[in-house]
C-alpha atoms as a PDB file:
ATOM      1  CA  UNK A   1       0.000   0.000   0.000  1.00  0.00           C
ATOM      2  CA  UNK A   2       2.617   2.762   0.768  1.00  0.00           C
ATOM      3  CA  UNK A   3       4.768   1.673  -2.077  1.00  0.00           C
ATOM      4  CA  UNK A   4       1.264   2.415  -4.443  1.00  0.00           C
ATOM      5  CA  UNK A   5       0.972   5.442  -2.658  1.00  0.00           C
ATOM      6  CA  UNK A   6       4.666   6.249  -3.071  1.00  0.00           C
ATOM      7  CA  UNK A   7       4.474   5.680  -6.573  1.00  0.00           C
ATOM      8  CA  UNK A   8       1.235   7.690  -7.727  1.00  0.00           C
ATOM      9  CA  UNK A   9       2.913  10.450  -5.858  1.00  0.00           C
ATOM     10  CA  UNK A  10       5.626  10.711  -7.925  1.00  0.00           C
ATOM     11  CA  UNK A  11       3.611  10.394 -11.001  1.00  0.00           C
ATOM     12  CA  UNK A  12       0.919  12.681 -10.393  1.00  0.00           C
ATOM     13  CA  UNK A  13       3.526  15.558  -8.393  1.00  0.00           C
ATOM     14  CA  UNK A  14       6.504  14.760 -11.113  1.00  0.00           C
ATOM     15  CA  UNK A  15       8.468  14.870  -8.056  1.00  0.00           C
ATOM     16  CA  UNK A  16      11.963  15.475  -8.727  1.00  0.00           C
ATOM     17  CA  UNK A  17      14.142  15.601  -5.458  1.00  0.00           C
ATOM     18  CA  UNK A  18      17.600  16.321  -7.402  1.00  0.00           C
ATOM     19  CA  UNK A  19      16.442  19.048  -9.516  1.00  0.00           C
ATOM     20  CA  UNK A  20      14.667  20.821  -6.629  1.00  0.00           C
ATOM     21  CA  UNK A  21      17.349  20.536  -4.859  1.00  0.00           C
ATOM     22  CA  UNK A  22      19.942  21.683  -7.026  1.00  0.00           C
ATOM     23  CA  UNK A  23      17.963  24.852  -7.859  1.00  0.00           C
ATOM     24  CA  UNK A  24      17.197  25.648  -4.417  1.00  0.00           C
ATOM     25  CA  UNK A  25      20.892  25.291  -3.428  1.00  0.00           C
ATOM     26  CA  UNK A  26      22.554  27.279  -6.115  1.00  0.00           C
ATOM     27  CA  UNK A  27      19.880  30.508  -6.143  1.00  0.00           C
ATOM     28  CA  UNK A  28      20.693  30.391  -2.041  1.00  0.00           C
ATOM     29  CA  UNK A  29      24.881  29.734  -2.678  1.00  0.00           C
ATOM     30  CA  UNK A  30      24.132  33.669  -4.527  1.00  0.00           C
ATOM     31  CA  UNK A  31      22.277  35.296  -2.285  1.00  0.00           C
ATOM     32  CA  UNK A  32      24.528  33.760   0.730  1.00  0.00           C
ATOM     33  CA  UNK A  33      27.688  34.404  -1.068  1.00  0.00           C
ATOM     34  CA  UNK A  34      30.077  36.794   0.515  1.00  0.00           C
ATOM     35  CA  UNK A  35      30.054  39.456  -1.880  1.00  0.00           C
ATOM     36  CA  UNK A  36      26.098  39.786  -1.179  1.00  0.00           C
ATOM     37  CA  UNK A  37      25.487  38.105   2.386  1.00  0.00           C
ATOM     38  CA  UNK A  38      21.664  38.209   2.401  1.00  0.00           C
ATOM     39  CA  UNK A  39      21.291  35.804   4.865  1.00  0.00           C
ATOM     40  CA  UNK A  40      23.960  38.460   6.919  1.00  0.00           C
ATOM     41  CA  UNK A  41      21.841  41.649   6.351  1.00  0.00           C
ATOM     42  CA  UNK A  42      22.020  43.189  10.002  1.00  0.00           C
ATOM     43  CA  UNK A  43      20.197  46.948   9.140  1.00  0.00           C
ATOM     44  CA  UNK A  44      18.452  48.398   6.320  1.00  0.00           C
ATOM     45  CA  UNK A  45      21.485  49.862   4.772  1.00  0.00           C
ATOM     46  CA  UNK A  46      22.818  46.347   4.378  1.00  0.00           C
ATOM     47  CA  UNK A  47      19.317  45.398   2.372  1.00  0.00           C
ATOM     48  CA  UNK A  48      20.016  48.519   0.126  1.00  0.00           C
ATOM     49  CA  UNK A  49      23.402  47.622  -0.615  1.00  0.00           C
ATOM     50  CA  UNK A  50      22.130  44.112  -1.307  1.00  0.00           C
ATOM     51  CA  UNK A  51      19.305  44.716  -3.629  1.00  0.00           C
ATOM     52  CA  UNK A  52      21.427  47.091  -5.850  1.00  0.00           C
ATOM     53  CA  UNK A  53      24.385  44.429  -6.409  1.00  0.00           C
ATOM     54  CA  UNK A  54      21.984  41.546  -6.607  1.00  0.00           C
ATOM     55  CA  UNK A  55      21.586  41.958 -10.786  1.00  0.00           C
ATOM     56  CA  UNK A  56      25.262  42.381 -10.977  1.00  0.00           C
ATOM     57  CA  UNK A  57      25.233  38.783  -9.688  1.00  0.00           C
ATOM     58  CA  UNK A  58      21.941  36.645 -10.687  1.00  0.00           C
ATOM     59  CA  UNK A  59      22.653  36.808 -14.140  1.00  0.00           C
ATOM     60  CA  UNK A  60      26.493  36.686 -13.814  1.00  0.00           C
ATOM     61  CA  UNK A  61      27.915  34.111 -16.206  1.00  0.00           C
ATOM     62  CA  UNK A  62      31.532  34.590 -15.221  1.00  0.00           C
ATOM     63  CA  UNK A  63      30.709  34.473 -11.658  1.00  0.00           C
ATOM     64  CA  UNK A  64      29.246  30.566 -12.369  1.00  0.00           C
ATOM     65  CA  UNK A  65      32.297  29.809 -14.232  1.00  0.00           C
ATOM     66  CA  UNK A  66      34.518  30.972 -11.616  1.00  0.00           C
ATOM     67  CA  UNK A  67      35.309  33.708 -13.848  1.00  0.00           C
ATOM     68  CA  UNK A  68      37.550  31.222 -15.644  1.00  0.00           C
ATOM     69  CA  UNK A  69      36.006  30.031 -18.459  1.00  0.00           C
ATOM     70  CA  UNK A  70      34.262  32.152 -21.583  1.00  0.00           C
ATOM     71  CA  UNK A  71      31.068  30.777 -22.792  1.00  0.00           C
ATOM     72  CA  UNK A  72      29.539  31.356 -26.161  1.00  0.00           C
ATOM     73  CA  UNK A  73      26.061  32.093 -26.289  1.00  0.00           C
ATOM     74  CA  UNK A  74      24.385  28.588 -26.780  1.00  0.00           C
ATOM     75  CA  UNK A  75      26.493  27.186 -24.048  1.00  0.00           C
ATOM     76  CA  UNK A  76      25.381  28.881 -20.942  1.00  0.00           C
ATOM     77  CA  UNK A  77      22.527  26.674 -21.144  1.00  0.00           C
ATOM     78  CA  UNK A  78      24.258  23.656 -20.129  1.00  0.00           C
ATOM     79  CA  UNK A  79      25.453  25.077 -16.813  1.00  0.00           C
ATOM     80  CA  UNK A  80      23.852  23.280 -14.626  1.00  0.00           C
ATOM     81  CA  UNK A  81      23.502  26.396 -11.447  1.00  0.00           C
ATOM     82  CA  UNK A  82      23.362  29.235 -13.966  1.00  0.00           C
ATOM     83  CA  UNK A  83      20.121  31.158 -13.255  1.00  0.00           C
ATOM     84  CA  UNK A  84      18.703  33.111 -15.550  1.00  0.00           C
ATOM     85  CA  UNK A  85      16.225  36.318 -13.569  1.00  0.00           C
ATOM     86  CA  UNK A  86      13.191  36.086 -15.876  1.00  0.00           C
ATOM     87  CA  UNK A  87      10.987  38.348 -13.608  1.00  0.00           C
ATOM     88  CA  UNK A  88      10.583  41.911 -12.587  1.00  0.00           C
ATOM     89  CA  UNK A  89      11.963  42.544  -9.126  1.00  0.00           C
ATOM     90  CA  UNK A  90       9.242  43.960  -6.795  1.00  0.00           C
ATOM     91  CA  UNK A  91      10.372  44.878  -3.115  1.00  0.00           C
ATOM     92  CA  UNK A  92       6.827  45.035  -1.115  1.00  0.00           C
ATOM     93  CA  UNK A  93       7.415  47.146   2.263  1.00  0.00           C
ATOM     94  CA  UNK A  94       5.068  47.485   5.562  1.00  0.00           C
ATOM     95  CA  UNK A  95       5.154  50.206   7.857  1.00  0.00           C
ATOM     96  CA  UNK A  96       4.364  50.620  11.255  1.00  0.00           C
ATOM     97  CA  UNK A  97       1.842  52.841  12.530  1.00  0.00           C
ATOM     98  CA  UNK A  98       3.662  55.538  15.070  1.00  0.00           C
ATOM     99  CA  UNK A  99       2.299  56.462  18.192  1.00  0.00           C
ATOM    100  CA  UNK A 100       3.214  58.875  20.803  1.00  0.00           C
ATOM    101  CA  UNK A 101       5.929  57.458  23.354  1.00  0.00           C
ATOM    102  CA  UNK A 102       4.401  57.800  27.289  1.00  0.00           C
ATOM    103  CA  UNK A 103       7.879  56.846  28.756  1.00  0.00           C
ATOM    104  CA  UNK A 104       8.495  60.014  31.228  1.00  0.00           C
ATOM    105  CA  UNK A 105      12.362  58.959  30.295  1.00  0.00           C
ATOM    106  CA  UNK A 106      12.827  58.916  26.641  1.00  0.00           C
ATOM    107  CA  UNK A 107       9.228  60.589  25.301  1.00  0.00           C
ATOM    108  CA  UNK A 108      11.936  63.788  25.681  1.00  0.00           C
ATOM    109  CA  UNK A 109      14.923  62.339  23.023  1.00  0.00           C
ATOM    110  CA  UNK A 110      12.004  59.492  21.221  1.00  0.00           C
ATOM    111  CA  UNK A 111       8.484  61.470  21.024  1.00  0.00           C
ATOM    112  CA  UNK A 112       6.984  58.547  18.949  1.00  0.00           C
ATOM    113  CA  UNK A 113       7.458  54.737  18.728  1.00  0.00           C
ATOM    114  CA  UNK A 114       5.737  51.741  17.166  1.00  0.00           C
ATOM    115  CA  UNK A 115       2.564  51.136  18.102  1.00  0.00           C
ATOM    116  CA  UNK A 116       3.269  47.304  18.063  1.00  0.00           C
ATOM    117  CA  UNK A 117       6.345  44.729  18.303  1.00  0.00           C
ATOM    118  CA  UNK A 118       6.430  44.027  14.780  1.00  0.00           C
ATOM    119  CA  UNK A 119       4.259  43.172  11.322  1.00  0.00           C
ATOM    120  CA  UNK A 120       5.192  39.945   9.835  1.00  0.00           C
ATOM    121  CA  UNK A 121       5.415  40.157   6.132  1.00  0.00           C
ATOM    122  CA  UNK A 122       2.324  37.738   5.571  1.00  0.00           C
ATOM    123  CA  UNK A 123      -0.190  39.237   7.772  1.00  0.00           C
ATOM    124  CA  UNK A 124      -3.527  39.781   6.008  1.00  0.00           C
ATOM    125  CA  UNK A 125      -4.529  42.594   8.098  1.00  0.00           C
ATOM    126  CA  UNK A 126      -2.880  44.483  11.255  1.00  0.00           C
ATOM    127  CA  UNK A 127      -4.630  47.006  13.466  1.00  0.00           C
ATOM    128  CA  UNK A 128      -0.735  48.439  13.853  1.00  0.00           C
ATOM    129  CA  UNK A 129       0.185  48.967   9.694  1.00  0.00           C
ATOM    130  CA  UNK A 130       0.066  52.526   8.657  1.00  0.00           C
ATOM    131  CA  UNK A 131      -1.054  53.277   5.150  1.00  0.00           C
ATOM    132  CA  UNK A 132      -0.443  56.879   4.986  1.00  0.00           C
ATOM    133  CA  UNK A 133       1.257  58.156   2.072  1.00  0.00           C
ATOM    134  CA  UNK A 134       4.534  59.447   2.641  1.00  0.00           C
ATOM    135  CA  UNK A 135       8.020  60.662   0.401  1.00  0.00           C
ATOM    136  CA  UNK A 136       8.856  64.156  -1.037  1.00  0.00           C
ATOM    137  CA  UNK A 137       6.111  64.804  -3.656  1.00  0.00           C
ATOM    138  CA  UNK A 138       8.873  66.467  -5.358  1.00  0.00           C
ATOM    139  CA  UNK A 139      11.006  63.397  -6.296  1.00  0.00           C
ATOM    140  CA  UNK A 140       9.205  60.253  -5.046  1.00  0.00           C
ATOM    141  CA  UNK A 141       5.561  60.102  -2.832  1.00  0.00           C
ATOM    142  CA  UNK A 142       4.583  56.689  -2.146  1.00  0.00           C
ATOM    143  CA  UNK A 143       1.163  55.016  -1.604  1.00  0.00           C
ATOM    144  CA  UNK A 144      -0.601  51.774   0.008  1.00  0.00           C
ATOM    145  CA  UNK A 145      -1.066  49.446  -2.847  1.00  0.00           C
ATOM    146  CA  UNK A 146      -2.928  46.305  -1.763  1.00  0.00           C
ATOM    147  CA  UNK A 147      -3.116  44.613  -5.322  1.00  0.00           C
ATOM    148  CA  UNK A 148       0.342  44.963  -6.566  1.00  0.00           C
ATOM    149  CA  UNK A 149       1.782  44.362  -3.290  1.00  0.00           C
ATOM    150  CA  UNK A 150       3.313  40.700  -2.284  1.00  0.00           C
ATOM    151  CA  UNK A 151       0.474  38.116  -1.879  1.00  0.00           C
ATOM    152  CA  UNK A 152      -1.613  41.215  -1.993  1.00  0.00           C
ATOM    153  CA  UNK A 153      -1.146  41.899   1.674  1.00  0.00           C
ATOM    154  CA  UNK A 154      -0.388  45.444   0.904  1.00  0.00           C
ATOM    155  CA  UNK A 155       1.723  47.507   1.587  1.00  0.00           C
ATOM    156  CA  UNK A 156       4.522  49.983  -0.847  1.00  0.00           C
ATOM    157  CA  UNK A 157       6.181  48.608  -3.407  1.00  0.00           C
ATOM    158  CA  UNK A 158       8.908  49.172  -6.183  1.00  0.00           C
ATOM    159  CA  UNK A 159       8.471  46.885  -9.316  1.00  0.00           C
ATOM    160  CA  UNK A 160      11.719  46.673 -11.350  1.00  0.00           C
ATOM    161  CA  UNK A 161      11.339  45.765 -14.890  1.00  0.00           C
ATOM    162  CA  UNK A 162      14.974  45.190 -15.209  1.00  0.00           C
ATOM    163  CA  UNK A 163      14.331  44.290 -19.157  1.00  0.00           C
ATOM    164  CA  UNK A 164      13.044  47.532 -20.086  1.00  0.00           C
ATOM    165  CA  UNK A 165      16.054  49.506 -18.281  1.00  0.00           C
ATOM    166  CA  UNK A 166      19.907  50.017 -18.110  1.00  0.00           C
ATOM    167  CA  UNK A 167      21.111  47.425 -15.222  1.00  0.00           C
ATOM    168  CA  UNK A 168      23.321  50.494 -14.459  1.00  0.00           C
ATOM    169  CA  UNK A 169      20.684  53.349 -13.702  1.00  0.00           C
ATOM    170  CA  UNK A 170      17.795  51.142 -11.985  1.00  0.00           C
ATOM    171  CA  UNK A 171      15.291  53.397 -11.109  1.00  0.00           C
ATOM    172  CA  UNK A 172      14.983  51.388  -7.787  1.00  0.00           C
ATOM    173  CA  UNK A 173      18.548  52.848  -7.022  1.00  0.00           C
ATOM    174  CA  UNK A 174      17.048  55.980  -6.568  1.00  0.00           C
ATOM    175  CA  UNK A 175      14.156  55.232  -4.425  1.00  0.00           C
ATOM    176  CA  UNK A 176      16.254  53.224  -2.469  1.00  0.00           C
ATOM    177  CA  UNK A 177      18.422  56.089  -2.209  1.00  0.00           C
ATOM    178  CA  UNK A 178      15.707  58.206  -0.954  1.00  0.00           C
ATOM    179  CA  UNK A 179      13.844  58.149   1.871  1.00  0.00           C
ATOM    180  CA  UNK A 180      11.980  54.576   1.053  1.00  0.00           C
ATOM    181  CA  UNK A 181      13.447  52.793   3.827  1.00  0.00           C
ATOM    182  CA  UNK A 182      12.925  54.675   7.514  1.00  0.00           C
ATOM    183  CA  UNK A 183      12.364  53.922  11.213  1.00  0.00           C
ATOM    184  CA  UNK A 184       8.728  53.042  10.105  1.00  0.00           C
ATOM    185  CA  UNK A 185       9.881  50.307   7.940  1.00  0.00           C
ATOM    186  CA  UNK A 186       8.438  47.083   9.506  1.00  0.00           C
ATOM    187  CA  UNK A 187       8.838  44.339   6.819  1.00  0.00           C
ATOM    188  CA  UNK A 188      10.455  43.646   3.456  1.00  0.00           C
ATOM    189  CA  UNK A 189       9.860  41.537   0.546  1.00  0.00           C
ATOM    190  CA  UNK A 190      11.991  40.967  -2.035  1.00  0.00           C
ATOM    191  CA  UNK A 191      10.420  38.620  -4.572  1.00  0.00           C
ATOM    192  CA  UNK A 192      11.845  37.385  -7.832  1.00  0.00           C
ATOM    193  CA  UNK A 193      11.555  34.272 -10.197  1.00  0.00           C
ATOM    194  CA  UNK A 194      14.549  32.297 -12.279  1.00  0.00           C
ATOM    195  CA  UNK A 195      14.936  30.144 -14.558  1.00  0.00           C
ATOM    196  CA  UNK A 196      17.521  27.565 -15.075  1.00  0.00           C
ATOM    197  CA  UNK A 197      17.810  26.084 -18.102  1.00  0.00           C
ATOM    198  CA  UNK A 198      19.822  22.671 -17.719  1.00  0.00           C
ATOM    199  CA  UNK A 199      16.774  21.543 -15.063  1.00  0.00           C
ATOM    200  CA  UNK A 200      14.110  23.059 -16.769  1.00  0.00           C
ATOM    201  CA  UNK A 201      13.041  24.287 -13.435  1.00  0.00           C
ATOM    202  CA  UNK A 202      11.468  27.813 -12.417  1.00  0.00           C
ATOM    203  CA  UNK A 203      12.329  29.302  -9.027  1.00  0.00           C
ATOM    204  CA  UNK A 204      10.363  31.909  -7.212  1.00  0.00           C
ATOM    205  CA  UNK A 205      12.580  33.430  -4.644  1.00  0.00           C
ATOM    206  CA  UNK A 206      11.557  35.657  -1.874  1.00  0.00           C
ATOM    207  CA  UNK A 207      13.991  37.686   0.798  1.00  0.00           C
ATOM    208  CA  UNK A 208      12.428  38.496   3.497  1.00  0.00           C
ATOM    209  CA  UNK A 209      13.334  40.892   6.081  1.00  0.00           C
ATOM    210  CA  UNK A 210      11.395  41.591   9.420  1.00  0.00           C
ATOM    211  CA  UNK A 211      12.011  44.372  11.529  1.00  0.00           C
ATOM    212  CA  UNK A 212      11.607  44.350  15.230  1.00  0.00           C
ATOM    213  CA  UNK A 213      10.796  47.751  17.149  1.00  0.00           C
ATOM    214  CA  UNK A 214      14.885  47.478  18.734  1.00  0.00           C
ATOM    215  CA  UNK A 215      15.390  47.741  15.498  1.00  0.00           C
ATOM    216  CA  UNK A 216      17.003  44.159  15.194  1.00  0.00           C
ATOM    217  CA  UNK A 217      16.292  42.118  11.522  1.00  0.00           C
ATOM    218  CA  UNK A 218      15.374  38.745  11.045  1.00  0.00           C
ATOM    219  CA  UNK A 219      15.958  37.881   7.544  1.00  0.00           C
ATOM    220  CA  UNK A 220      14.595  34.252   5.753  1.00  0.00           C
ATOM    221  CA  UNK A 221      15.455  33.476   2.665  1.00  0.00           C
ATOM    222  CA  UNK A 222      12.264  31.137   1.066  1.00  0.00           C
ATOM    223  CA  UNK A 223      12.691  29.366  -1.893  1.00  0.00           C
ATOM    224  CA  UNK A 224       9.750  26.895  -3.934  1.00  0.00           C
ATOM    225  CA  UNK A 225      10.582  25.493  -6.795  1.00  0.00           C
ATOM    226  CA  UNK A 226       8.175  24.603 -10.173  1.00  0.00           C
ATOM    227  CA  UNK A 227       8.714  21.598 -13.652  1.00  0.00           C
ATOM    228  CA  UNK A 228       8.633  24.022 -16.294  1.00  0.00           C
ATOM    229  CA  UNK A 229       6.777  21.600 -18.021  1.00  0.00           C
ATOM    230  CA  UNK A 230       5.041  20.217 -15.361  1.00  0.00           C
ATOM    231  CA  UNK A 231       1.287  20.354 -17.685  1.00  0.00           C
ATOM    232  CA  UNK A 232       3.077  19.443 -20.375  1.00  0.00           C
ATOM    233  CA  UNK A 233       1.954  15.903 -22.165  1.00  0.00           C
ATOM    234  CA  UNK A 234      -0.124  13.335 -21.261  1.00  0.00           C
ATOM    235  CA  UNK A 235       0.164  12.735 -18.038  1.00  0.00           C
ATOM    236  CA  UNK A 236       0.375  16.435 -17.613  1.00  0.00           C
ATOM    237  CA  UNK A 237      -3.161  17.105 -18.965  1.00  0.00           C
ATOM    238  CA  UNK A 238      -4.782  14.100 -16.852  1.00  0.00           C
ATOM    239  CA  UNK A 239      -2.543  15.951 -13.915  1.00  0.00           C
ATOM    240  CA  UNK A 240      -4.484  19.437 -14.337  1.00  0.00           C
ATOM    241  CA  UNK A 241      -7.776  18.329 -14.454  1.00  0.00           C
END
């Protein structure tokens, strides 16, 4: 019975435990390596350095090589970790509502503080968000966008069509720059997907960065992996329906 069971699982999931796990470990060997340290990200000038070096990685073909070998165009396809960003980057940010601080001690130095510990990034709803508009109407003024936001949870958000741009002059480098990220910053999203051609495999990627009120970050890097042809063929028809 549990080899049956075993065995229609595999069919009907097209379960592949190498190739997911291959994926998963080379998008996290980036994004852990020591010239970006995600997993290491310790304040929110450390997440702003991150996100503006991370294209100068993801699609790096020199950096999979070791920067020893020269590929020609049809050949990058055969390295087995190169991962190919085939996604806009959209960075989805919570803030926390501010309240007025009672402490007789510090109201005098820290007149307001958050009205809450923290927002976790996949909160529906929390009595403690604040969805004011803020930013320099000048340059950049921000709004609460529920639908565009990560898992529509709202929130502010950059999307980053990095195909439609010069990797050099992002234009969220400049909103990063700015005053996007401040002591009202709760939670951070950074969500991306890849594609690596050797495995056929799609990878959505998120970063995701919690703030407490001490101002410490707890930072998860979360990883799922997809068959690009998972519908594809028989089997794959009988599996949709």
């Amino acid at each position: 019975m549990i080899f049956a069971f075993l065995f229609f699982f595999i069919i009907f999931t097209q379960f592949s435990i190498i190739n997911s796990y291959q994926i998963n470990n080379s998008v996290k060997e980036v994004l852990k390596d020591a010239y970006l340290k995600f997993d290491q990200i310790q304040t929110l000038d450390d997440f702003r350095w991150a996100y503006l070096s991370l294209l100068d990685v993801i699609n790096d073909v020199d950096y999979f090589a070791g920067g020893s070998v020269a590929f020609d165009e049809d050949e990058k396809y055969s390295v087995n970790n190169l991962n190919y960003l085939i996604s806009p980057l959209r960075c989805t940010q919570r803030r926390m509502e501010l309240v007025d601080n009672e402490s007789s001690i510090s109201k005098k130095f820290i007149p307001k503080k958050w009205s809450a510990e923290s927002i976790s990034f996949d909160d529906s709803e929390s009595d403690s968000e604040s969805t004011d508009s803020f930013g320099d109407s000048s340059i950049y003024y921000f709004n609460y966008d529920k639908d565009k936001s990560y898992n529509k949870n709202g929130g502010f958000t950059i999307i980053e069509n990095v195909f439609d741009t010069d990797y050099s002059s992002l234009e969220g480098e400049d909103i990063l720059n700015s005053a996007w990220l401040d002591d009202q910053t709760a939670s951070l999203v950074l969500d991306f997907v890849v594609y690596n051609a050797y495995l056929e495999m799609l990878m959505l990627t998120r970063i995701v960065v919690d703030v407490e009120s001490s101002g410490r970050l707890n930072v998860d890097i979360k990883t799922d992996a997809l068959k690009r042809s998972y519908y594809a063929g028989g089997l794959g028809v009988f599996r949709a329906f």
